[in-house]
N, C-alpha and C. Protein backbone atom coordinates (compact mmCIF):
# COMPACT_ATOMS: atom_id res chain seq x y z
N UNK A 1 0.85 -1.16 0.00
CA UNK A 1 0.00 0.00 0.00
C UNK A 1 0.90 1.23 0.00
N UNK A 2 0.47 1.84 -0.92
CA UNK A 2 1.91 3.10 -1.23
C UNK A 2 1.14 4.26 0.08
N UNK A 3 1.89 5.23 0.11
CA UNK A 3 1.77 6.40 1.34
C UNK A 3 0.53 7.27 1.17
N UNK A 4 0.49 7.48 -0.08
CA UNK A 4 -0.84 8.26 -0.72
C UNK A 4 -1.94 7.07 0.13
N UNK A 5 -2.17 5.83 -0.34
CA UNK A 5 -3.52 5.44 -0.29
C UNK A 5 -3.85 5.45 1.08
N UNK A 6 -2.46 5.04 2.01
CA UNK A 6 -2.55 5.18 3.60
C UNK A 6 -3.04 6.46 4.15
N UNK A 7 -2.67 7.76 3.12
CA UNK A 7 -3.13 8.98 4.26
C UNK A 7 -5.04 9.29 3.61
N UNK A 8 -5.03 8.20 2.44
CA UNK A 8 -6.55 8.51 2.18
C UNK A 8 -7.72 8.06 2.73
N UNK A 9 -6.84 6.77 3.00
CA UNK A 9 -7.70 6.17 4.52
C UNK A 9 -7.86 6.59 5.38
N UNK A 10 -6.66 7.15 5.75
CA UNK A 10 -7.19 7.85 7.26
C UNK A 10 -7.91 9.34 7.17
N UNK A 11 -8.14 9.66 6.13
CA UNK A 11 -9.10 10.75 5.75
C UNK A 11 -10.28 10.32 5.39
N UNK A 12 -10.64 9.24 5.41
CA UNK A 12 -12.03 8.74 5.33
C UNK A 12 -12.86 7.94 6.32
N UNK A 13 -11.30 8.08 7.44
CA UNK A 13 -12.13 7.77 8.54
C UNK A 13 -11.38 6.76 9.59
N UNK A 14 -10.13 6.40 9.02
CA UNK A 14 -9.34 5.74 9.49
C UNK A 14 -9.90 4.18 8.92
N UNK A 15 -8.83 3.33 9.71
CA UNK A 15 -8.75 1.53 9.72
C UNK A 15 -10.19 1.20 9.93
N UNK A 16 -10.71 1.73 11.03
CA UNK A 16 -12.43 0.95 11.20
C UNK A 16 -13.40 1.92 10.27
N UNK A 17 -12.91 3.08 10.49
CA UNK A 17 -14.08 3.56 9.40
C UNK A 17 -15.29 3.76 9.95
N UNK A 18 -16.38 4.56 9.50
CA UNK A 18 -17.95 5.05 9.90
C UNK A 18 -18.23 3.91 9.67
N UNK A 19 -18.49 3.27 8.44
CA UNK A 19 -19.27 2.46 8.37
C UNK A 19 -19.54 1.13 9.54
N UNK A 20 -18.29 0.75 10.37
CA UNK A 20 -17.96 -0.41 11.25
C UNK A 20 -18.27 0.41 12.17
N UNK A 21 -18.30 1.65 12.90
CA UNK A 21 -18.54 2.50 14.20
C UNK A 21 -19.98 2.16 14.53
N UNK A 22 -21.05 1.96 13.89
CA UNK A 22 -22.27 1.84 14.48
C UNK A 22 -22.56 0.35 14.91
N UNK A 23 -21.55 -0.53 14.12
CA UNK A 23 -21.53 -2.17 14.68
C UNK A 23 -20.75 -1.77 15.74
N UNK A 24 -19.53 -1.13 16.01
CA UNK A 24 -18.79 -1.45 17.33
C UNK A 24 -19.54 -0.78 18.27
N UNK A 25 -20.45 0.31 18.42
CA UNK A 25 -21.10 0.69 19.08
C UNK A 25 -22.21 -0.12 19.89
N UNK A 26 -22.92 -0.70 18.81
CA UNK A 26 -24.03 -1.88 19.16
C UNK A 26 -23.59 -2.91 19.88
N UNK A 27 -22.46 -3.10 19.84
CA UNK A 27 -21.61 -4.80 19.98
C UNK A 27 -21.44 -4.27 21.86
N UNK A 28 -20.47 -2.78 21.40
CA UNK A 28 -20.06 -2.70 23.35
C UNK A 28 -21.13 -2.75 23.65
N UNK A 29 -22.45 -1.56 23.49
CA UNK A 29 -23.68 -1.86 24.44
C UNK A 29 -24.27 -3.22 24.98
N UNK A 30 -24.21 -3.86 23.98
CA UNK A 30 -24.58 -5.33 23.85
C UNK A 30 -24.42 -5.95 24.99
N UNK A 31 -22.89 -6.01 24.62
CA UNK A 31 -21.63 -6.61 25.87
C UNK A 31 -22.13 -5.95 27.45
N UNK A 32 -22.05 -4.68 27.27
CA UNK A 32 -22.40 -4.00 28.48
C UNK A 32 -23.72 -4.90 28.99
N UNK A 33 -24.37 -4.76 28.64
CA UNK A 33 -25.87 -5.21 28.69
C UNK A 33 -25.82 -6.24 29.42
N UNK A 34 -24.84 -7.33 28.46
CA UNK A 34 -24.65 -8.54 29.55
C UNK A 34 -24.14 -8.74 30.75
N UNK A 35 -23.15 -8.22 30.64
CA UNK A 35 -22.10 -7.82 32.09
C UNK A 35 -23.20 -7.19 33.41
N UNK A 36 -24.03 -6.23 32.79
CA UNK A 36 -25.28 -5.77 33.85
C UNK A 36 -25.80 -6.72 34.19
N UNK A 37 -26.33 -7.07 33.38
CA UNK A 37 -27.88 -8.32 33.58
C UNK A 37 -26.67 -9.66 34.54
N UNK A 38 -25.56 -10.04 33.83
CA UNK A 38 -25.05 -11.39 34.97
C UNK A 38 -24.70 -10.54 36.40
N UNK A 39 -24.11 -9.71 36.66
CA UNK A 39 -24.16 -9.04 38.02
C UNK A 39 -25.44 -9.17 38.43
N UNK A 40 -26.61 -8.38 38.20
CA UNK A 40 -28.15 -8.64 38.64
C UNK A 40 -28.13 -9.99 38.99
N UNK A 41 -28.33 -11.04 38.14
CA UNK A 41 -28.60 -12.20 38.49
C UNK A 41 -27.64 -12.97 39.48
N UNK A 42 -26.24 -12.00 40.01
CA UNK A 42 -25.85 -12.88 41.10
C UNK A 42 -26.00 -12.14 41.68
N UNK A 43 -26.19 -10.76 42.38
CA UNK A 43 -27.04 -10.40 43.27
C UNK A 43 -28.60 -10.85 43.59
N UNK A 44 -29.07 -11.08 42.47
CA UNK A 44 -30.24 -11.53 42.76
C UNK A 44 -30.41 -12.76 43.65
N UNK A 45 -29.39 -13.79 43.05
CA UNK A 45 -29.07 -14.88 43.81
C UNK A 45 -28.71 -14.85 45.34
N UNK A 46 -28.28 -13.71 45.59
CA UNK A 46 -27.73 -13.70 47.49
C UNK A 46 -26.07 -14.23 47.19
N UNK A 47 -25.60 -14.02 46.18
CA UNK A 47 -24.34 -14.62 46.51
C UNK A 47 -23.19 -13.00 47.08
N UNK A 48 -23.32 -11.96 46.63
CA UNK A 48 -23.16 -10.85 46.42
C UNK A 48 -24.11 -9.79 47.27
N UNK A 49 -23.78 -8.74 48.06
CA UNK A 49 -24.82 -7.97 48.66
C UNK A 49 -24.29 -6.61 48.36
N UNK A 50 -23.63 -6.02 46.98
CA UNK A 50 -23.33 -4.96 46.66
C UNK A 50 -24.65 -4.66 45.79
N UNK A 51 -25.02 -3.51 46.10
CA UNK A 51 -26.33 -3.02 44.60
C UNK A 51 -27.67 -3.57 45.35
N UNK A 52 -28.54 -3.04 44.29
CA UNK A 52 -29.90 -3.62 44.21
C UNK A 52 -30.01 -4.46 42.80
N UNK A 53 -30.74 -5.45 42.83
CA UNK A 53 -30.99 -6.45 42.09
C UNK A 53 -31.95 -6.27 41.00
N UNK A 54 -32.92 -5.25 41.58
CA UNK A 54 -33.91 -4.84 40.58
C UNK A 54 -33.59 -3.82 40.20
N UNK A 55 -32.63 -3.06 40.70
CA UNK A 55 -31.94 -1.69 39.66
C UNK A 55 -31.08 -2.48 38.80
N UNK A 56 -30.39 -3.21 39.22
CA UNK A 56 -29.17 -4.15 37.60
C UNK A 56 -30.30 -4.30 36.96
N UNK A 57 -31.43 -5.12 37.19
CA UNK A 57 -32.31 -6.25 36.60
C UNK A 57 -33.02 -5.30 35.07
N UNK A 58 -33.25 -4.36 35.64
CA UNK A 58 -33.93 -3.10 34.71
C UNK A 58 -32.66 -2.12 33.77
N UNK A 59 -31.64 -2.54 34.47
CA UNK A 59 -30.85 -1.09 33.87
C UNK A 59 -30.37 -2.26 32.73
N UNK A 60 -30.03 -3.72 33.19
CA UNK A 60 -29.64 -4.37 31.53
C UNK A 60 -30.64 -4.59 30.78
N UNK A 61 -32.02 -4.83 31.39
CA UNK A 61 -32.85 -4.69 30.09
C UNK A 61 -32.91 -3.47 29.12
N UNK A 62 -33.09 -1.95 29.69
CA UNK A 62 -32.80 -1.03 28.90
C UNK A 62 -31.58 -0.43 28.22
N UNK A 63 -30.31 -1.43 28.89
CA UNK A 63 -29.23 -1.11 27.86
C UNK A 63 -29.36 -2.17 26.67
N UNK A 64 -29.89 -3.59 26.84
CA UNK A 64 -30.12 -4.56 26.39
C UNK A 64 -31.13 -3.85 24.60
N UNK A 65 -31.96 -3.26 25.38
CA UNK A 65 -32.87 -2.74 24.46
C UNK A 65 -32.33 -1.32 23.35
N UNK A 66 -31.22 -0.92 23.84
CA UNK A 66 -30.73 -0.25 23.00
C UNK A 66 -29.70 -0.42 22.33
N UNK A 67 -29.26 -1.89 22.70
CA UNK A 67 -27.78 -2.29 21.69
C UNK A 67 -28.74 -3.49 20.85
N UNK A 68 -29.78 -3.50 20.73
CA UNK A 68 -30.98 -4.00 19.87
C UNK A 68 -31.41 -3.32 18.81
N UNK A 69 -31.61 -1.87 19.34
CA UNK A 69 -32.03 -0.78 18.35
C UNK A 69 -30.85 -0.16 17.55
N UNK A 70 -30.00 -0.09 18.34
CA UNK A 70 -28.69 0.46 17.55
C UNK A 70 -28.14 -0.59 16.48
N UNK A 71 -28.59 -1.80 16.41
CA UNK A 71 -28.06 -2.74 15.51
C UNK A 71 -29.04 -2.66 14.72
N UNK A 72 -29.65 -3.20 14.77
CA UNK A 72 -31.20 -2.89 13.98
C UNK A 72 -31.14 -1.81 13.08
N UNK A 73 -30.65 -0.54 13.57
CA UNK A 73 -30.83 0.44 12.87
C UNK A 73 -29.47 0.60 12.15
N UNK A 74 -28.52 -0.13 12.33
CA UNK A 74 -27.03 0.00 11.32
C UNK A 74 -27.31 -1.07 10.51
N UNK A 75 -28.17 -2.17 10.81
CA UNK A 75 -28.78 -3.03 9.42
C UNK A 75 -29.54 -2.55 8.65
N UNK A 76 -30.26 -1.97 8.88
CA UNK A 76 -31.12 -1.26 7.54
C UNK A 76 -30.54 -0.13 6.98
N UNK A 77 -29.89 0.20 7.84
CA UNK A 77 -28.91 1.46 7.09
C UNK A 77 -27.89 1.12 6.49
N UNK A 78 -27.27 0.16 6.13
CA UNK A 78 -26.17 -0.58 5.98
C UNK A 78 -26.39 -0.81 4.62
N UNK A 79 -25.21 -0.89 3.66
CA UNK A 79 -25.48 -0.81 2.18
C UNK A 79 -24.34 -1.89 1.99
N UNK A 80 -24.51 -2.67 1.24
CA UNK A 80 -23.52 -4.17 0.86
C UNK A 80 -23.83 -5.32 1.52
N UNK A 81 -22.80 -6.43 1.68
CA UNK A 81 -23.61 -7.67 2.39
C UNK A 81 -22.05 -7.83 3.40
N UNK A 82 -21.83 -8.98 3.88
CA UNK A 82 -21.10 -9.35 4.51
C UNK A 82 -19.96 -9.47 3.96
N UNK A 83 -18.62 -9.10 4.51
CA UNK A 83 -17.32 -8.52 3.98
C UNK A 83 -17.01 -7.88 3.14
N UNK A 84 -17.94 -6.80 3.13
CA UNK A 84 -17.82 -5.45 2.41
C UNK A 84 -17.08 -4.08 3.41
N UNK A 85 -16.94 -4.67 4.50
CA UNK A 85 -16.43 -3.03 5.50
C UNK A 85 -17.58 -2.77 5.75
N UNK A 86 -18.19 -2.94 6.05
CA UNK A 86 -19.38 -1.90 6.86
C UNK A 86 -20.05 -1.69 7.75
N UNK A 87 -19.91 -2.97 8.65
CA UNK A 87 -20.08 -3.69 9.68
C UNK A 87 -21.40 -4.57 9.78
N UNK A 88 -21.91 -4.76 8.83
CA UNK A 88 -23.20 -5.60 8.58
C UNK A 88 -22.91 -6.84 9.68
N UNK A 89 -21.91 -7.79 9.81
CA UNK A 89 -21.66 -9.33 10.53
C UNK A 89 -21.61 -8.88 12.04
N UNK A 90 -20.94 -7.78 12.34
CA UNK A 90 -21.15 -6.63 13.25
C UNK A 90 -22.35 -6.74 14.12
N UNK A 91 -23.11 -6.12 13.59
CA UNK A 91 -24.55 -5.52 14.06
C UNK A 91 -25.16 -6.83 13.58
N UNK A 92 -25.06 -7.86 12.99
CA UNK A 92 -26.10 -9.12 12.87
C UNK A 92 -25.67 -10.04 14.62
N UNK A 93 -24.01 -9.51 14.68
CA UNK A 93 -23.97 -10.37 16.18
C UNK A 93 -24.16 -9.52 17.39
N UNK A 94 -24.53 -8.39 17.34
CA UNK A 94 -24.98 -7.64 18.08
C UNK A 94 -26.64 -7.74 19.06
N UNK A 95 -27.37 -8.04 17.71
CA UNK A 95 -28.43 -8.26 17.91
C UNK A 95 -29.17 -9.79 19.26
N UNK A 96 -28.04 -10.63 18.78
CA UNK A 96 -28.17 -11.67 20.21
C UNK A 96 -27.66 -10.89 21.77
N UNK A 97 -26.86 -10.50 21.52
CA UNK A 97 -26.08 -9.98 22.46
C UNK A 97 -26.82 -9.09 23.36
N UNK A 98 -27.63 -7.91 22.53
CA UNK A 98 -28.57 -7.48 22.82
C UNK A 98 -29.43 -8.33 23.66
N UNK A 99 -30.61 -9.37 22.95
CA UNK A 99 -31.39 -9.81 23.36
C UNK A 99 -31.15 -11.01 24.61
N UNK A 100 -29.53 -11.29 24.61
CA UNK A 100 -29.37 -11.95 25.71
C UNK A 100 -29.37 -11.08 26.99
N UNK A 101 -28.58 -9.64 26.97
CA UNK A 101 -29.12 -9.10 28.21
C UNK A 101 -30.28 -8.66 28.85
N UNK A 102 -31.39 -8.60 27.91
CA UNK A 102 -32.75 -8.48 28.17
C UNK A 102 -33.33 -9.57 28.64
N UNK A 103 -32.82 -11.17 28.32
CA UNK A 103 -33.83 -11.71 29.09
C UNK A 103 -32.37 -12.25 30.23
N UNK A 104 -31.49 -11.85 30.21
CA UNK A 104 -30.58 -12.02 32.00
C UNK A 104 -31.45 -10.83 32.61
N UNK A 105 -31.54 -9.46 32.53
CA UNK A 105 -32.02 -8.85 32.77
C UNK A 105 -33.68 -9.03 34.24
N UNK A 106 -34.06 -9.61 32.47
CA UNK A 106 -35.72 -10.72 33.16
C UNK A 106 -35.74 -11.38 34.06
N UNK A 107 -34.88 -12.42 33.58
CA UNK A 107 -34.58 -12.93 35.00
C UNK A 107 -34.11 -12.73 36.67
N UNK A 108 -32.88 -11.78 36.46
CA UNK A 108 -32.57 -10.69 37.97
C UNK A 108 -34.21 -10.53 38.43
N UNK A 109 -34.60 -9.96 37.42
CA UNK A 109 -35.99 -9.15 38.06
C UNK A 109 -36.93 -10.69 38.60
N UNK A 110 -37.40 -11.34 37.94
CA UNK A 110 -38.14 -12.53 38.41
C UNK A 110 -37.55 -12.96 39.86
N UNK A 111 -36.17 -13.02 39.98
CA UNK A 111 -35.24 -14.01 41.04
C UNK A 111 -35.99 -13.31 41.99
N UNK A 112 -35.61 -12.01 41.80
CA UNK A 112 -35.41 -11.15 43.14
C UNK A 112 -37.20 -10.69 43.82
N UNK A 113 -37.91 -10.65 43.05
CA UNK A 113 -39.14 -10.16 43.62
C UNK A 113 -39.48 -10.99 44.94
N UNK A 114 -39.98 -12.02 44.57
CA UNK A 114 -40.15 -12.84 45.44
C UNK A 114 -39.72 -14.19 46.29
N UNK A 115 -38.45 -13.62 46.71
CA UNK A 115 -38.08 -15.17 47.26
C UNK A 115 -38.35 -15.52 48.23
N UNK A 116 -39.20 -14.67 48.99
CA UNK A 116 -39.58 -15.57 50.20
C UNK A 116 -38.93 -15.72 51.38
N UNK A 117 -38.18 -15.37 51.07
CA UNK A 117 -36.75 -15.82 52.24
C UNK A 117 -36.50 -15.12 53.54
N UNK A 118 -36.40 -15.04 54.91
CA UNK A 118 -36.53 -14.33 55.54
C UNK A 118 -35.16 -13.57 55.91
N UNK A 119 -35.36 -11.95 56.02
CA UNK A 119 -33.42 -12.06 56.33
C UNK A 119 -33.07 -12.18 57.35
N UNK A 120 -31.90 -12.30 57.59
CA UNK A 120 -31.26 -12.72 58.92
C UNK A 120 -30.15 -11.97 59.07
C-alpha cells in the first residue's frame, strides 16, 4: 500500500471507518448489557450484597434494548452484504447480544421479587 492510499484512509475515517462504528457501538452496548444483567442475576441470587438487584435487573434490560435498536438500525442502514467493510456481521452479532441481556435482565428481576426468604 503506497503512502498516498494510507493517508486517504485515514481521511475517510481511518482503519475501522464510519461504516464499522455503528456495529462497534451496538456490539459494546450489547456486551455491556450482559455484564449488567449477569451481576443482577448474582445479586439476585444472594451470593453478592453490593447493589440492588432490581436496579441491575432493569438497567440491563434497557441497555439490552438499546444495543438492539442500535443494531437494527445499522442493518437497515447498511449498504452491501457481509465482507464489504461496513459492519453488517457486526450488528447481525450484536443483535443476540442485545437480546441476551434483556432476558438475563428478566430474569434478575423474576429471582429477586419474590423469594420468600426471611433475612437474617
Amino acid at each position: 500500500m503506497s503512502a498516498s492510499a494510507v493517508l486517504m484512509v485515514a481521511a475517510e475515517g481511518g482503519i475501522i471507518g464510519d461504516g464499522r462504528t455503528g456495529a462497534n457501538l451496538a456490539l459494546a452496548v450489547g456486551l455491556l448489557g450482559l455484564v449488567i444483567g449477569r451481576l443482577a442475576q448474582v445479586r439476585a441470587g444472594g451470593r453478592i450484597g453490593i447493589g440492588n438487584a432490581r436496579t441491575g435487573g432493569m438497567s440491563a434490560i434497557v441497555v439490552g434494548i438499546v444495543g438492539v435498536v442500535l443494531a437494527v438500525l445499522h442493518l437497515a442502514t447498511s449498504s452491501g452484504g457481509p465482507g464489504t467493510g461496513n459492519g453488517l456481521v457486526g450488528a447481525i452479532v450484536a443483535v443476540p447480544l442485545g437480546l441476551g441481556a434483556v432476558f438475563l435482565g428478566y430474569r434478575a428481576l423474576t429471582r429477586s421479587r419474590g423469594s420468600g426468604r426471611p433475612i437474617e
